[in-house]
C-alpha atoms as a PDB file:
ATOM      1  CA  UNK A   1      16.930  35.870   6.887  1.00  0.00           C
ATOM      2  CA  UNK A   2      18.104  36.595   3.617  1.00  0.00           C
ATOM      3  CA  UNK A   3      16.626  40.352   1.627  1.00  0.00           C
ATOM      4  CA  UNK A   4      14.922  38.510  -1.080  1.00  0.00           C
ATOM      5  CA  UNK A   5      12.883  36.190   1.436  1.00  0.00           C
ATOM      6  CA  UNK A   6      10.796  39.526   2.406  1.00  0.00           C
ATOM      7  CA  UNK A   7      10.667  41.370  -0.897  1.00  0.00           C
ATOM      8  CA  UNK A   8       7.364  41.888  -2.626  1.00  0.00           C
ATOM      9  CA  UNK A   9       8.458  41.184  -5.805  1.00  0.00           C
ATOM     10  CA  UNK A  10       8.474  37.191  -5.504  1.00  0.00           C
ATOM     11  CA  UNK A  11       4.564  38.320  -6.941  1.00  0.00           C
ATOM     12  CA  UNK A  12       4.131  37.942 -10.611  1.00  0.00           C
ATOM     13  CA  UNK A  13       5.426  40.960 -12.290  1.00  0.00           C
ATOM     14  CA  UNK A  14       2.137  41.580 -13.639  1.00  0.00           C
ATOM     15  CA  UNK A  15       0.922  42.469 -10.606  1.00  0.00           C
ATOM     16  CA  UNK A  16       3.517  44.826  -9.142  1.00  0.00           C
ATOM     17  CA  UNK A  17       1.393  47.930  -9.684  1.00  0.00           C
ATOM     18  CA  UNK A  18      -1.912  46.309  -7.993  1.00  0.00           C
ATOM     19  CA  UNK A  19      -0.278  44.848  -4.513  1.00  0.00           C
ATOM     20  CA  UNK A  20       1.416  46.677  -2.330  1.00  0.00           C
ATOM     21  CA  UNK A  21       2.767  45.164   0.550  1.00  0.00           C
ATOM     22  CA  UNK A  22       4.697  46.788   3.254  1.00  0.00           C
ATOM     23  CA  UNK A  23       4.773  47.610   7.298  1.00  0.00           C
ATOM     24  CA  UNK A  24       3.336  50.277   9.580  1.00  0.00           C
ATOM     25  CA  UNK A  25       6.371  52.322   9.931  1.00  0.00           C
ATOM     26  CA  UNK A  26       9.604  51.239   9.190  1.00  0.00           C
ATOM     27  CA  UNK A  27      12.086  53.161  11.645  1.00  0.00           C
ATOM     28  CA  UNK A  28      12.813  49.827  13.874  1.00  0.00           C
ATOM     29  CA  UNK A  29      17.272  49.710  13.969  1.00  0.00           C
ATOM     30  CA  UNK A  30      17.157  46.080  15.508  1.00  0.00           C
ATOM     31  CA  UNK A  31      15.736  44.938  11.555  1.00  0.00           C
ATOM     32  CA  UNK A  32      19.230  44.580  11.075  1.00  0.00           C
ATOM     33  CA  UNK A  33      19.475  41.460  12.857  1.00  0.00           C
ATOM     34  CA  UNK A  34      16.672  39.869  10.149  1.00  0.00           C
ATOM     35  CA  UNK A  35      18.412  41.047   7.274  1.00  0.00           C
ATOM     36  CA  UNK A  36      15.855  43.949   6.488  1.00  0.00           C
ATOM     37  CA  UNK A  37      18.589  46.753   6.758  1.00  0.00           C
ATOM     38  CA  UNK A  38      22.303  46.227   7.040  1.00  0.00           C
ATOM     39  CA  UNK A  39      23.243  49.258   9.399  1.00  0.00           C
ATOM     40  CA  UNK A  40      21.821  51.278  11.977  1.00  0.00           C
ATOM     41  CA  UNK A  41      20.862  54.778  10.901  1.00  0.00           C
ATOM     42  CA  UNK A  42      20.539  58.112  12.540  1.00  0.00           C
ATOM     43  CA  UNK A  43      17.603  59.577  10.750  1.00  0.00           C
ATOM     44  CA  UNK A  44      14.237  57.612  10.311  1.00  0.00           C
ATOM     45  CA  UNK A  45      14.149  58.225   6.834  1.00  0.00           C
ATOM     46  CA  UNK A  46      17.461  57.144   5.993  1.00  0.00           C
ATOM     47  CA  UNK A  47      16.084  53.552   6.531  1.00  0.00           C
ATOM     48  CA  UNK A  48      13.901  54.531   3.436  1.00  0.00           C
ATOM     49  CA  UNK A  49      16.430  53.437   0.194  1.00  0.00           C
ATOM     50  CA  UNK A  50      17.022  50.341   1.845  1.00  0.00           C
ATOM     51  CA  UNK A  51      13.495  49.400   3.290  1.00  0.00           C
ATOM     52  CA  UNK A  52      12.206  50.318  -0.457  1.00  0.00           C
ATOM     53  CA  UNK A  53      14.844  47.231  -1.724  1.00  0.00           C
ATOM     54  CA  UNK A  54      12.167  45.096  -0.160  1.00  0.00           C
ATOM     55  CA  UNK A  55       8.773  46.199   0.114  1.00  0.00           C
ATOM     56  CA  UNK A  56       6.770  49.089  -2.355  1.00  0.00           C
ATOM     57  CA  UNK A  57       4.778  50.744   0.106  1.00  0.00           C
ATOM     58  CA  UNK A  58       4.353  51.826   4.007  1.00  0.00           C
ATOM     59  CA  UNK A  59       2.199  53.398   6.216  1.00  0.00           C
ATOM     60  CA  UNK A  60       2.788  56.620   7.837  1.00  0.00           C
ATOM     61  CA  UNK A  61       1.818  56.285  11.150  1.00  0.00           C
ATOM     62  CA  UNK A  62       3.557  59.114  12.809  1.00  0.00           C
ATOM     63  CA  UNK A  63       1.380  62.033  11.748  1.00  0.00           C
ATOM     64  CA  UNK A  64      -1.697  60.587  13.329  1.00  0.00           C
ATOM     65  CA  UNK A  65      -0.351  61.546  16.779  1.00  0.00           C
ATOM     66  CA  UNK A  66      -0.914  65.568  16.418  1.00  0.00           C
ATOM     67  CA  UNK A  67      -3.482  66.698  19.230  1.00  0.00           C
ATOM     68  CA  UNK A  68      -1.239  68.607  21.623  1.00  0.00           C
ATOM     69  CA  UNK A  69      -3.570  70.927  23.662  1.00  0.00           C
ATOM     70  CA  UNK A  70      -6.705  73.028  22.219  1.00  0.00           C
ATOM     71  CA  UNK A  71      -4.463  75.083  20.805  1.00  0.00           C
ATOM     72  CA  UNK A  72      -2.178  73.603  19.122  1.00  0.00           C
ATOM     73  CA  UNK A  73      -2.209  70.609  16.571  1.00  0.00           C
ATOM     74  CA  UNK A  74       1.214  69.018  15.056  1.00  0.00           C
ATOM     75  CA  UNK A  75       1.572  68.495  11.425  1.00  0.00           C
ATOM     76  CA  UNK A  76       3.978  66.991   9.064  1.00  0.00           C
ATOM     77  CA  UNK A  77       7.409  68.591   8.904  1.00  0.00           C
ATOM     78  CA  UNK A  78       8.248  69.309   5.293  1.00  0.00           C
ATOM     79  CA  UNK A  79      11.825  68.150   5.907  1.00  0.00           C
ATOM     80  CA  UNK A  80      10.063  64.847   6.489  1.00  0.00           C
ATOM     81  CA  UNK A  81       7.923  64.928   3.835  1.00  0.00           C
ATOM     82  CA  UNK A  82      10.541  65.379   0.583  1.00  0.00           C
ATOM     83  CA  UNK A  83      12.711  63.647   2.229  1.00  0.00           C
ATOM     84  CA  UNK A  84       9.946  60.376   1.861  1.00  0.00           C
ATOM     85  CA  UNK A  85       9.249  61.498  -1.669  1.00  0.00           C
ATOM     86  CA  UNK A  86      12.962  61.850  -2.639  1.00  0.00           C
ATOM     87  CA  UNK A  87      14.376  58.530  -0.846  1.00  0.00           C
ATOM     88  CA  UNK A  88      11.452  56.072  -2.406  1.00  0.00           C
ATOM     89  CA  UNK A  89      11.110  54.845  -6.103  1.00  0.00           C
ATOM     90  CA  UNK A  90       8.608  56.470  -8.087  1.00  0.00           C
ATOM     91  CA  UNK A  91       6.873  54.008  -8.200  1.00  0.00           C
ATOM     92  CA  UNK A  92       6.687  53.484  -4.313  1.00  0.00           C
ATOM     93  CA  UNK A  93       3.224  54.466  -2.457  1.00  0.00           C
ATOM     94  CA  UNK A  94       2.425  55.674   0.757  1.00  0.00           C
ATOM     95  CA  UNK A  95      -0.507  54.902   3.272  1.00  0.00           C
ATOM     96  CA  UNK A  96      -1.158  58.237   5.131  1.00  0.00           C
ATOM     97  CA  UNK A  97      -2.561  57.928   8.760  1.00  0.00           C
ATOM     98  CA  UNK A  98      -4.779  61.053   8.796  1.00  0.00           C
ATOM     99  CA  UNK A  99      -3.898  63.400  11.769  1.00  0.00           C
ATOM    100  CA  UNK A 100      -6.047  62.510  15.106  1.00  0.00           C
ATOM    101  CA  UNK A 101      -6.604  65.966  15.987  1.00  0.00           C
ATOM    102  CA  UNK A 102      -9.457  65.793  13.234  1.00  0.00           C
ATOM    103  CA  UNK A 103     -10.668  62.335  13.671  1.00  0.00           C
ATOM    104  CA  UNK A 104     -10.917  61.976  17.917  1.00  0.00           C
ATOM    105  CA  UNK A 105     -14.040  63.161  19.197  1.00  0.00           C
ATOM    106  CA  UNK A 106     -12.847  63.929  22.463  1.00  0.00           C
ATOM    107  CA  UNK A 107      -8.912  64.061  24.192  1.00  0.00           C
ATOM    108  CA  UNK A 108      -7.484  60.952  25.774  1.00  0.00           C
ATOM    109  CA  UNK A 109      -7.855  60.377  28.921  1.00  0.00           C
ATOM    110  CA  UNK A 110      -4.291  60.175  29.228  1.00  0.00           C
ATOM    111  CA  UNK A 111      -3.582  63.647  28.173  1.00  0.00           C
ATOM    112  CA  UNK A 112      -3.293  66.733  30.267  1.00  0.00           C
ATOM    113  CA  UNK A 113      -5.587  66.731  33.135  1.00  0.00           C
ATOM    114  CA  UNK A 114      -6.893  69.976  32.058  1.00  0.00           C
ATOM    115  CA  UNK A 115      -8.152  69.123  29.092  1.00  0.00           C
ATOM    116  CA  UNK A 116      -8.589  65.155  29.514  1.00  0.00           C
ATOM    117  CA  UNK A 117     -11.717  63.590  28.127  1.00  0.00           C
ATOM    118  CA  UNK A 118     -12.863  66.954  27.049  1.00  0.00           C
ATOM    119  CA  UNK A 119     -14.214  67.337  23.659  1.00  0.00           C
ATOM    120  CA  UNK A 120     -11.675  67.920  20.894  1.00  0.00           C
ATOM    121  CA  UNK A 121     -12.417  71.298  19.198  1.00  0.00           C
ATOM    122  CA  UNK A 122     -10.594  70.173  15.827  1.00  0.00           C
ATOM    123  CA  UNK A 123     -12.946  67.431  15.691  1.00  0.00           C
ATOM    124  CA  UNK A 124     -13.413  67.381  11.669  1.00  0.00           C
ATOM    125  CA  UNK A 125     -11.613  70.561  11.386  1.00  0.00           C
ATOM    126  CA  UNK A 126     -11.534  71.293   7.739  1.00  0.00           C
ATOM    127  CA  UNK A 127      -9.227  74.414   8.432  1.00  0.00           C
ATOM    128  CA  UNK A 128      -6.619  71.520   9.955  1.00  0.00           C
ATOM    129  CA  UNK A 129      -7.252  68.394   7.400  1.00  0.00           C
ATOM    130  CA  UNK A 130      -6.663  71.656   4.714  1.00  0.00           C
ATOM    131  CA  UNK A 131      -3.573  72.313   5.909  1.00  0.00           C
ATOM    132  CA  UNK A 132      -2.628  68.651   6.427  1.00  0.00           C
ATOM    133  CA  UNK A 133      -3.190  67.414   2.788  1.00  0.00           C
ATOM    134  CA  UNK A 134      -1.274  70.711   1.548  1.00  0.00           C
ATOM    135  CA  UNK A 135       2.038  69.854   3.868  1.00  0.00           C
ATOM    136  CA  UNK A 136       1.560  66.284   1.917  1.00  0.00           C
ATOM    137  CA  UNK A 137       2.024  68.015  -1.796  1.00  0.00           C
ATOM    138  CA  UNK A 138       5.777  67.189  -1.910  1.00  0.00           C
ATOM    139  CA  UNK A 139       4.862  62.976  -2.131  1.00  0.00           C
ATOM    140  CA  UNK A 140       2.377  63.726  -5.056  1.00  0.00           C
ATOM    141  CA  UNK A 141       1.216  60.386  -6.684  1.00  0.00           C
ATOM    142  CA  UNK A 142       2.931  58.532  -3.969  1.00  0.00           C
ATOM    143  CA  UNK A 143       0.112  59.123  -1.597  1.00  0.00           C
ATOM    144  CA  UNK A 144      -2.099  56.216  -2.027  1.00  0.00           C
ATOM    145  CA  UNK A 145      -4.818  56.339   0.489  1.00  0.00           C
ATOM    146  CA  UNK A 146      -5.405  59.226   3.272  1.00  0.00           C
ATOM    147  CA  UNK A 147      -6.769  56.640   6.338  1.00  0.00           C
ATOM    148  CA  UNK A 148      -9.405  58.484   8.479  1.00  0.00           C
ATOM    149  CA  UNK A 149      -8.749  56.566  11.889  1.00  0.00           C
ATOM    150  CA  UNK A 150     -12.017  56.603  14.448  1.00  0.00           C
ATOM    151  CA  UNK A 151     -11.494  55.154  17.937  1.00  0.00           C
ATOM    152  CA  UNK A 152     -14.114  53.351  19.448  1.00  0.00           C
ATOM    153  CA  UNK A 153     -16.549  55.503  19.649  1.00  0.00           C
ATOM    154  CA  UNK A 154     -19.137  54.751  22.908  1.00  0.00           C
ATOM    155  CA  UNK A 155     -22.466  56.520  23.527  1.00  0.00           C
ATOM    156  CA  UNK A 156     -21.070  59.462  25.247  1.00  0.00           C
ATOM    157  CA  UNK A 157     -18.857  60.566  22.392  1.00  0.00           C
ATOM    158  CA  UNK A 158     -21.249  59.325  19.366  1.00  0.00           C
ATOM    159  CA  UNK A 159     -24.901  58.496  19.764  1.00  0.00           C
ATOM    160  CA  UNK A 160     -24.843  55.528  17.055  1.00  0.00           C
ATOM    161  CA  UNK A 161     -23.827  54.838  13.312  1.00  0.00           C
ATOM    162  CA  UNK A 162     -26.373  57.428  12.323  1.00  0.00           C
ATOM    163  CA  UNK A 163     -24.824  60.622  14.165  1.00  0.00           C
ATOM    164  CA  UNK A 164     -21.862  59.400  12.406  1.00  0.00           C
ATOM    165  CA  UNK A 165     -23.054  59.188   9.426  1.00  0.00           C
ATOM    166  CA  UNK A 166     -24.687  63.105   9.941  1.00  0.00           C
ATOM    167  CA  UNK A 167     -21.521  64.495  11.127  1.00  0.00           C
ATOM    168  CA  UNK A 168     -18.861  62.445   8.883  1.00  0.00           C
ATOM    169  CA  UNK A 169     -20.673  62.753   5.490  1.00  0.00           C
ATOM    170  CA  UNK A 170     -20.433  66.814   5.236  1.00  0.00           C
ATOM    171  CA  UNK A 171     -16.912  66.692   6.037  1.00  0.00           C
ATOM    172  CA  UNK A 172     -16.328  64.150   3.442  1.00  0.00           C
ATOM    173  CA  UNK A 173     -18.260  65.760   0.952  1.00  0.00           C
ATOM    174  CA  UNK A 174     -15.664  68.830   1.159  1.00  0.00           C
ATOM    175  CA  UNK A 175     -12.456  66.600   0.556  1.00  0.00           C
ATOM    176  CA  UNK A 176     -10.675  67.679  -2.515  1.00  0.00           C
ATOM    177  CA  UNK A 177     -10.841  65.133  -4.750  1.00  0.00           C
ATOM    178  CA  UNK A 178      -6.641  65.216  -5.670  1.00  0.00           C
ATOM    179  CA  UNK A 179      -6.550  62.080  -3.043  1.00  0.00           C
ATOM    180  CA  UNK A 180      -8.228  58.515  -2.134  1.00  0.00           C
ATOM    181  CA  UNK A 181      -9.555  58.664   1.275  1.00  0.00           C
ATOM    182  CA  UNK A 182     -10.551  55.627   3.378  1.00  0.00           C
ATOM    183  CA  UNK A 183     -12.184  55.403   6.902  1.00  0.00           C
ATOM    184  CA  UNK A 184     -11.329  52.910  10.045  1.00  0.00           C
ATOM    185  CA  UNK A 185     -13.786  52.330  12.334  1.00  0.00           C
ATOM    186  CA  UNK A 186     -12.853  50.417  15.774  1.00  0.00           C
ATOM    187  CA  UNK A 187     -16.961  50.169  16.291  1.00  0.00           C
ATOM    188  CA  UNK A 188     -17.686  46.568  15.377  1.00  0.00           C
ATOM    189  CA  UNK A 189     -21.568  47.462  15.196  1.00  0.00           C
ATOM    190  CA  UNK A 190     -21.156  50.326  13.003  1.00  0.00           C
ATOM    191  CA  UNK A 191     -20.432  47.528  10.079  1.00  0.00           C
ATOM    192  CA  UNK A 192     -23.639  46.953   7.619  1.00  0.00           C
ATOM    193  CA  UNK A 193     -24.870  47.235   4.459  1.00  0.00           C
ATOM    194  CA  UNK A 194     -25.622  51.001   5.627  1.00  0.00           C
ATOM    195  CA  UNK A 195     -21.818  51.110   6.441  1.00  0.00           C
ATOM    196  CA  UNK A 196     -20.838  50.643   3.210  1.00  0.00           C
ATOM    197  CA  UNK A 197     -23.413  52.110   1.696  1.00  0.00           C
ATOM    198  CA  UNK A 198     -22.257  55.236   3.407  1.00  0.00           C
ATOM    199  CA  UNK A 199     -18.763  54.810   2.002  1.00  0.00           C
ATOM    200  CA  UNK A 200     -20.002  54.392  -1.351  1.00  0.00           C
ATOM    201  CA  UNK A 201     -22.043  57.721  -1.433  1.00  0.00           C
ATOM    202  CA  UNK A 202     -19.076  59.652  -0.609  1.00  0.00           C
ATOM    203  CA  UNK A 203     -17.015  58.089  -2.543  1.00  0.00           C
ATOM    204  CA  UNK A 204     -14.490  56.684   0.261  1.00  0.00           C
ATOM    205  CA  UNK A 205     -13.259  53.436   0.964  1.00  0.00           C
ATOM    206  CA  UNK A 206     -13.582  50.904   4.090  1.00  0.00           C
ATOM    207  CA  UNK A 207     -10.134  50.062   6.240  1.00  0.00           C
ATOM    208  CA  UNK A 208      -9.721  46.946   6.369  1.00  0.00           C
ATOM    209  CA  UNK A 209      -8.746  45.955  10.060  1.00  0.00           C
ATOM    210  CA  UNK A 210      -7.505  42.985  11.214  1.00  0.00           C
ATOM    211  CA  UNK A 211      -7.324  43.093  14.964  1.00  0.00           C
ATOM    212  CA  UNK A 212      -9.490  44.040  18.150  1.00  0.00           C
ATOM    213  CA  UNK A 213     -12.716  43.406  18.172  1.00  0.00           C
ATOM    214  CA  UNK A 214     -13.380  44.137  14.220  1.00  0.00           C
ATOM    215  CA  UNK A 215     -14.260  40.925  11.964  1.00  0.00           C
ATOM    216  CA  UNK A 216     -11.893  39.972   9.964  1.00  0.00           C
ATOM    217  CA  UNK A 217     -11.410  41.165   6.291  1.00  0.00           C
ATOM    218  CA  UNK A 218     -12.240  38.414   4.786  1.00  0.00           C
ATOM    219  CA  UNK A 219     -15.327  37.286   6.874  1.00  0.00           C
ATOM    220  CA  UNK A 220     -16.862  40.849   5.759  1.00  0.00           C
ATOM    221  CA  UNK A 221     -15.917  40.240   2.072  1.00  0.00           C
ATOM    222  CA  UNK A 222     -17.223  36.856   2.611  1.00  0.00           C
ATOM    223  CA  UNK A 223     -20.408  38.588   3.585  1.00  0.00           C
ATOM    224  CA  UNK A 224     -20.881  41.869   1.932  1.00  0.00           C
ATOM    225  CA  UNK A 225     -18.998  40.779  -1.465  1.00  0.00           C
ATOM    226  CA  UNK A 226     -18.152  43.837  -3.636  1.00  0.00           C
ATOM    227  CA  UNK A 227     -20.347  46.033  -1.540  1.00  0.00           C
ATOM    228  CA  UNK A 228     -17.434  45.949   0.849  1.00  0.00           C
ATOM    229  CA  UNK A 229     -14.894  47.354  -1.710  1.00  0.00           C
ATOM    230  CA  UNK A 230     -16.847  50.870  -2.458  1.00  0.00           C
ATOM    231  CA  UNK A 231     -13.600  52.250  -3.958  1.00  0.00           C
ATOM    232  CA  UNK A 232     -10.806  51.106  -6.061  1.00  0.00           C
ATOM    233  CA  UNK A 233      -8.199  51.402  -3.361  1.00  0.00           C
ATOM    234  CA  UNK A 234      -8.273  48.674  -0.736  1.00  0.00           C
ATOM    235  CA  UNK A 235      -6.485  49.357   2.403  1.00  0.00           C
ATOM    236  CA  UNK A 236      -5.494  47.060   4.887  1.00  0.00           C
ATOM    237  CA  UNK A 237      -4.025  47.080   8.313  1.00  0.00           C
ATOM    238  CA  UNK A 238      -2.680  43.656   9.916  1.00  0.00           C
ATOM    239  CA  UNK A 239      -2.523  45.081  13.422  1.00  0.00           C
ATOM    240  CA  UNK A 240      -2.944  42.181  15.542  1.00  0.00           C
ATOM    241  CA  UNK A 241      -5.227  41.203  19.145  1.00  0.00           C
ATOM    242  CA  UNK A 242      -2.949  41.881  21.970  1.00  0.00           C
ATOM    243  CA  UNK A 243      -0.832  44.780  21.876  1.00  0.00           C
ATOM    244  CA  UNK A 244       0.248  44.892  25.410  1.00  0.00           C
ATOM    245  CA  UNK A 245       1.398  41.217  25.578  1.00  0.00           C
ATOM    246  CA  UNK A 246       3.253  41.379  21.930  1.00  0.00           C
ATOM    247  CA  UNK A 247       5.049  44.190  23.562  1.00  0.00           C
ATOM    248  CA  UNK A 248       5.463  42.225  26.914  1.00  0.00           C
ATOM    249  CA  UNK A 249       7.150  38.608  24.860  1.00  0.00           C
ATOM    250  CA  UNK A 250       9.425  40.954  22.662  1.00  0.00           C
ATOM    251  CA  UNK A 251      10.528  43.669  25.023  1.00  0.00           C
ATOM    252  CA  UNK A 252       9.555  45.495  22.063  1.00  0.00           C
ATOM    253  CA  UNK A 253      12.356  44.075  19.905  1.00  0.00           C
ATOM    254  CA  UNK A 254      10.901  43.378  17.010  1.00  0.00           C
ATOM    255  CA  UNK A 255      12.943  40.493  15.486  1.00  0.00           C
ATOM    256  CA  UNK A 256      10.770  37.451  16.344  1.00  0.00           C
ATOM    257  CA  UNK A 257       7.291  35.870  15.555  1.00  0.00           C
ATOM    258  CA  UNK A 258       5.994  35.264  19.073  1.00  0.00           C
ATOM    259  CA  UNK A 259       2.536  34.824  18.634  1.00  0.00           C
ATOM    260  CA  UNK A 260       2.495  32.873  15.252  1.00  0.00           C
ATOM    261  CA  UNK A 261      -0.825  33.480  13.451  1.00  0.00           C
ATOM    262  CA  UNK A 262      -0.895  31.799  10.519  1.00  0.00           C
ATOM    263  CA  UNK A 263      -4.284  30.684  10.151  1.00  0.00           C
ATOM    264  CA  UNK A 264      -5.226  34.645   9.767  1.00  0.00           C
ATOM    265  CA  UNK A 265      -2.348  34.638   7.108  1.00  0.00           C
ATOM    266  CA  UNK A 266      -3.479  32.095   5.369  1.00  0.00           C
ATOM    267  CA  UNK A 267      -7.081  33.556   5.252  1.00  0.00           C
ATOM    268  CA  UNK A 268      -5.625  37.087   4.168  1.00  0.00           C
ATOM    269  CA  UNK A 269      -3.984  35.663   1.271  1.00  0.00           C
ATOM    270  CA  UNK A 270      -7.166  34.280   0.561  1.00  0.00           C
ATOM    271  CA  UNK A 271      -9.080  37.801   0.905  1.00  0.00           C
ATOM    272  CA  UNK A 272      -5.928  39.131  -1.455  1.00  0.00           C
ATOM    273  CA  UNK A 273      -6.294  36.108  -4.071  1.00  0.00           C
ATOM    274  CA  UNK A 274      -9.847  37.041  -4.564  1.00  0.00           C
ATOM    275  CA  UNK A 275      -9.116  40.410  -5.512  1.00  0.00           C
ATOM    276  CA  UNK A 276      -6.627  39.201  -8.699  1.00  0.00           C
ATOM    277  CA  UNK A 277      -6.847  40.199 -11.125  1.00  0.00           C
ATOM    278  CA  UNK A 278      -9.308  42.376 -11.637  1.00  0.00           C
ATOM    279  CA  UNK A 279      -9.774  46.056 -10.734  1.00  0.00           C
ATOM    280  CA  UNK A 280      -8.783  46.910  -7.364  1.00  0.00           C
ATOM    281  CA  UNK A 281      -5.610  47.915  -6.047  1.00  0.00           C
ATOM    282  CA  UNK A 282      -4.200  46.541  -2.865  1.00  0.00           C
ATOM    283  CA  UNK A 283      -2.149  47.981  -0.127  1.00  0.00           C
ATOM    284  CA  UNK A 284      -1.511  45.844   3.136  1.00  0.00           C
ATOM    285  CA  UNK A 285      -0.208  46.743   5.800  1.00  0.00           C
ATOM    286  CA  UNK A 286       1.837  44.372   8.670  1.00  0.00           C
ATOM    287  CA  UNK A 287       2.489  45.499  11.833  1.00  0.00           C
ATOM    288  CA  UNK A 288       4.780  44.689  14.348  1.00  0.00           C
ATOM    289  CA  UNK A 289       2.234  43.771  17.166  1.00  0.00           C
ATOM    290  CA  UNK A 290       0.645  41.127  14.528  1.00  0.00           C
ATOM    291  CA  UNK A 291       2.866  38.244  15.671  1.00  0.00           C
ATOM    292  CA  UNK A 292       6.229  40.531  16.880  1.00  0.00           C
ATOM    293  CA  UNK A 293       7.884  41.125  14.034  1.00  0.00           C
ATOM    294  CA  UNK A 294       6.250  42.435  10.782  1.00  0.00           C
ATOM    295  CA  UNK A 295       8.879  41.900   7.821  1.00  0.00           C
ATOM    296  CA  UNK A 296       8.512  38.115   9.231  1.00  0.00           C
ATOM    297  CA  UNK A 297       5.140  38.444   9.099  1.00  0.00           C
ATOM    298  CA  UNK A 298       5.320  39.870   5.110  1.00  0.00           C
ATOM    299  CA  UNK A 299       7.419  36.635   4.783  1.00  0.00           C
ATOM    300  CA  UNK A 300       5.426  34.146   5.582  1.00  0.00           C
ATOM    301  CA  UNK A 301       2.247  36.098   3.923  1.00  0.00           C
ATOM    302  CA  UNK A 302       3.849  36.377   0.756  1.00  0.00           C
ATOM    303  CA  UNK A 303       4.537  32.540   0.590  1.00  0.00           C
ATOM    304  CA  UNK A 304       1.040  31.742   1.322  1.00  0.00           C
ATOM    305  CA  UNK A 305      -0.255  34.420  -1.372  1.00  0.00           C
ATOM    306  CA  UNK A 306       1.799  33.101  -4.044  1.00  0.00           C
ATOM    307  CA  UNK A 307       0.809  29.606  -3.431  1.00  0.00           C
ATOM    308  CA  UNK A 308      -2.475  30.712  -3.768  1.00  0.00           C
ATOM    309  CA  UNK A 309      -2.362  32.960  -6.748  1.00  0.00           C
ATOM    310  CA  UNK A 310      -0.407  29.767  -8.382  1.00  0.00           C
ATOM    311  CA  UNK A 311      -3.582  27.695  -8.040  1.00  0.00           C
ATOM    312  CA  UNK A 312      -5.639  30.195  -9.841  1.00  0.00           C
ATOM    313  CA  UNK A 313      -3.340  30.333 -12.630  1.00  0.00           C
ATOM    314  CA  UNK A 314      -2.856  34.041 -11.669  1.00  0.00           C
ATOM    315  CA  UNK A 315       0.776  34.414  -9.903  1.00  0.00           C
ATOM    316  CA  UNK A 316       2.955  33.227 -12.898  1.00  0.00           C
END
């Protein structure tokens, strides 16, 4: 696969600064084989330079894992964090998984046996999200969207939409306003007009996920319209169904589509078209577990997207 077949900027110049396409994470050596990166590389972020040649944005997945013990929560290292803001264009942006220890209700019930399943203490910690969004300052504009990720969330760790709505909404309230925030819910029935209603009164936007048991982006813009899109920023994760048996077909390799889904593609590009041009800005998001390998995935996305802005007379 030759470089240019997975760079963003096959889209019309015009609208470089609106779409922003990229994967979730980017620290995968064997995306040499596909032409994404021509040597393997020590550091993580020494893939960035290269990895920016193609794509204008990525998700920062590896903060979200933070929740340790009770007492003790993982944060950014700054090494990390100028190193992103001083390897990417200026122009680059940044997704920013929110750190778990403030979003999980309780600990996993694979952690620690001492504390598994037990409720999680930094559960919408201000004093921790605080201290997260300061050990982001280094990255400045290039933070897009801060993603608020909620696991499924059953009766025993949240009554209903409601109690979420009563606990969430303070917390958001309190947010400095320097970034865009939007929140991922894995709870299928949680999604309403009240939903995004919700978002809209605290000013936060709606994750767009596509895998699991969520509805697809496009079915809910299909059927909430612009009440779906309650802030400028529109994030959106391509995630995929079946994690485990991605992982199985590839042996975790990521250099080949083994689940092909391009009826979801083509209905994404769809859900992207409709937002051109016009007032939003878009950042999506492939992952490897979509179909096995995500810069294939951008690939065959971004063929599909242009062929649809083209009809419109939009993606000249």
């Amino acid at each position: 696969m030759k470089k240019s077949d997975t760079s963003v900027y096959e889209v019309s110049e015009n609208f470089r600064n609106k779409l922003h396409i990229g994967t979730c994470s980017w620290n995968y050596p064997e995306w040499t084989e596909i032409g994404v990166y021509t040597a393997k590389l020590n550091r993580h972020y020494d893939y960035l330079p290269e990895y920016a040649e193609h794509f204008n944005s990525a998700e920062v997945d590896q903060w979200f894992w933070s929740l340790e013990s009770p007492d003790m929560v993982r944060l950014p290292r700054e090494e990390d964090v100028k190193a992103y803001a001083k390897l990417t264009p200026k122009d680059f942006k940044f997704t920013v998984k929110a750190p778990n220890s403030i979003t999980l209700t309780h600990f996993y019930k694979q952690a620690s046996k001492e504390f598994a399943e037990k409720p999680n203490p930094h559960f919408l910690s201000r004093k921790v999200m605080d201290a997260f969004l300061k050990s982001l300052k280094a990255l400045g504009e290039k933070v897009a969207v801060v993603e608020l990720e909620f696991e499924y969330l059953n009766k025993q760790k949240m009554p209903g939409v409601e109690a979420f709505f009563d606990q969430v909404g303070p917390f958001l309230d309190k947010l400095p306003a320097d970034y865009s925030y939007a929140i991922e819910t894995r709870n299928p029935n949680f999604i309403s007009q009240g939903w995004f209603d919700f978002l809209r009164a605290h000013k936060t936007g709606h994750v767009f996920s596509d895998g699991g048991y969520m509805p697809s982006p496009y079915s809910l813009f299909r059927k909430f319209g612009a009440l779906s899109l309650p802030t400028k920023n529109v994030a959106i994760r391509l995630l995929g169904a079946d994690r485990q048996g991605i992982e199985r077909k590839t042996g975790k390799h990521w250099t080949e589509v083994v689940e092909p889904r391009d009826e979801a593609i083509d209905e994404m590009a769809q859900f992207v078209t409709r937002l051109f041009p016009g007032y939003y800005d878009v950042y999506a998001h492939f992952n490897n577990h979509y179909e096995g390998s995500a810069p294939l995935s951008i690939r065959t996305f971004m063929k599909v997207l242009k062929k649809y802005m083209k009809e419109q007379g939009i993606g000249g």
